[in-house]
Protein backbone atom coordinates (compact mmCIF):
# COMPACT_ATOMS: atom_id res chain seq x y z
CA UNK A 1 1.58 -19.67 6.65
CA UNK A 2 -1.12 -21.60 8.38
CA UNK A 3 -4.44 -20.21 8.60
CA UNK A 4 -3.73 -19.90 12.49
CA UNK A 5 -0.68 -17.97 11.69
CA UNK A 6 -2.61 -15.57 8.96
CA UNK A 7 -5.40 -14.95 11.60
CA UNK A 8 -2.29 -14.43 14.30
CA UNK A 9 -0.75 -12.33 11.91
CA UNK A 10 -4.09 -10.23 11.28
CA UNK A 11 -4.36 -9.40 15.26
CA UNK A 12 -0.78 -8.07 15.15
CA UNK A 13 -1.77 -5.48 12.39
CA UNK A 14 -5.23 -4.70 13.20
CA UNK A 15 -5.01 -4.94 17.09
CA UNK A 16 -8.80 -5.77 17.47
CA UNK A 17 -11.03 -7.12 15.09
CA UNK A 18 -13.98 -9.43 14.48
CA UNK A 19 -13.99 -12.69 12.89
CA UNK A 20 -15.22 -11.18 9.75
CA UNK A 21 -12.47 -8.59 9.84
CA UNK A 22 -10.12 -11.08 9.03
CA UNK A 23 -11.94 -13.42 6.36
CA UNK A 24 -11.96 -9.69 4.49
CA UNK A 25 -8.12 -9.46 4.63
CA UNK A 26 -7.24 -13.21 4.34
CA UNK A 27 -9.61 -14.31 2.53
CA UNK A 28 -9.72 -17.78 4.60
CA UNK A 29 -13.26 -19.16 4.29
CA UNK A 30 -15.46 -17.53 8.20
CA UNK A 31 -15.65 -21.57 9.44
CA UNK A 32 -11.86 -21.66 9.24
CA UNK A 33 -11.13 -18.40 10.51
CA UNK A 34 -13.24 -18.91 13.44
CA UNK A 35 -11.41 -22.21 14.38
CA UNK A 36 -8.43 -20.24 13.94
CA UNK A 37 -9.14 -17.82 16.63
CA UNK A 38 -10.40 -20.37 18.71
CA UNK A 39 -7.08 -22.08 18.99
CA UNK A 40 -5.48 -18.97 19.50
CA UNK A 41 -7.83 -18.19 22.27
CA UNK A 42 -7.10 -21.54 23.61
CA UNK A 43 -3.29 -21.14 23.12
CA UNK A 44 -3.36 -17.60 24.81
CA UNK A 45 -2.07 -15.66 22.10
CA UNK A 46 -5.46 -13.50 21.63
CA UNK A 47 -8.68 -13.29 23.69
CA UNK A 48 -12.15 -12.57 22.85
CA UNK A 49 -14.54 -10.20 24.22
CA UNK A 50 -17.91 -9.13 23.58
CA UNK A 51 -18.74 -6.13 22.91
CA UNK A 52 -21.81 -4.42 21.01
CA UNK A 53 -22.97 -8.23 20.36
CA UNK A 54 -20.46 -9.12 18.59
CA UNK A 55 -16.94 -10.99 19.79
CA UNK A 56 -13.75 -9.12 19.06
CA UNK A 57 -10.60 -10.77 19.23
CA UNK A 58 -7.37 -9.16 20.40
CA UNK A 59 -3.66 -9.86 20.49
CA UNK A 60 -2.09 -11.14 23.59
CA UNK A 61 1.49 -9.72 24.56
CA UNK A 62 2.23 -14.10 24.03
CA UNK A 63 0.81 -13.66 20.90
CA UNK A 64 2.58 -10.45 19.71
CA UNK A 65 5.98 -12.12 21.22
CA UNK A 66 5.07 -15.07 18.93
CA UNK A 67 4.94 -12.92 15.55
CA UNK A 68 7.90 -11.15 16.58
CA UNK A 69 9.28 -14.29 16.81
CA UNK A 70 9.09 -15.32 12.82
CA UNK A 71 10.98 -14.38 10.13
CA UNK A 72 9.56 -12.30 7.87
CA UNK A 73 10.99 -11.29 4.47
CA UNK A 74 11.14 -7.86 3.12
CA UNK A 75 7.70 -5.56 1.57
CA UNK A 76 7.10 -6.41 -1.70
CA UNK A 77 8.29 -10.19 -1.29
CA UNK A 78 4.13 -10.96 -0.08
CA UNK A 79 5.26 -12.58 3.25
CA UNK A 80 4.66 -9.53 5.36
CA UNK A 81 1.41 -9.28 4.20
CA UNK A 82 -1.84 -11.33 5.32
């Protein structure tokens, strides 16, 4: 997966979450992450808000309909997991 689809793929599991949210579970360096949601932003699969001073990002119902769109494999064979 693409970083864009790991940070896509975060946002479908956590909902809502802060760029730092998902350099904890992916463990994609914060620079790349944060490009990552950009693009998605600018793509329309999640949008950012601010809230408490910080931006949160959420899944768009484009960008849940584009993870339900893959094909992913089974638990246990590591590509359901970010």
């Amino acid at each position: 997966m693409t970083e864009k689809m790991r940070a896509l793929h975060a946002l479908s599991i956590a909902g809502e979450c802060t760029c730092l949210d998902i350099v904890d579970v992916t463990d994609i360096p914060s620079g790349r992450v944060f490009a990552a949601l950009q693009a998605l932003v600018r793509d329309g699969h999640a949008v950012s808000v601010r809230r408490d001073g910080h931006a949160r990002y959420t899944i768009t119902n484009a960008g849940r309909d584009q993870v339900d769109s893959w094909s992913i494999g089974p638990v246990g064979q590591g590509s359901d997991h970010v």
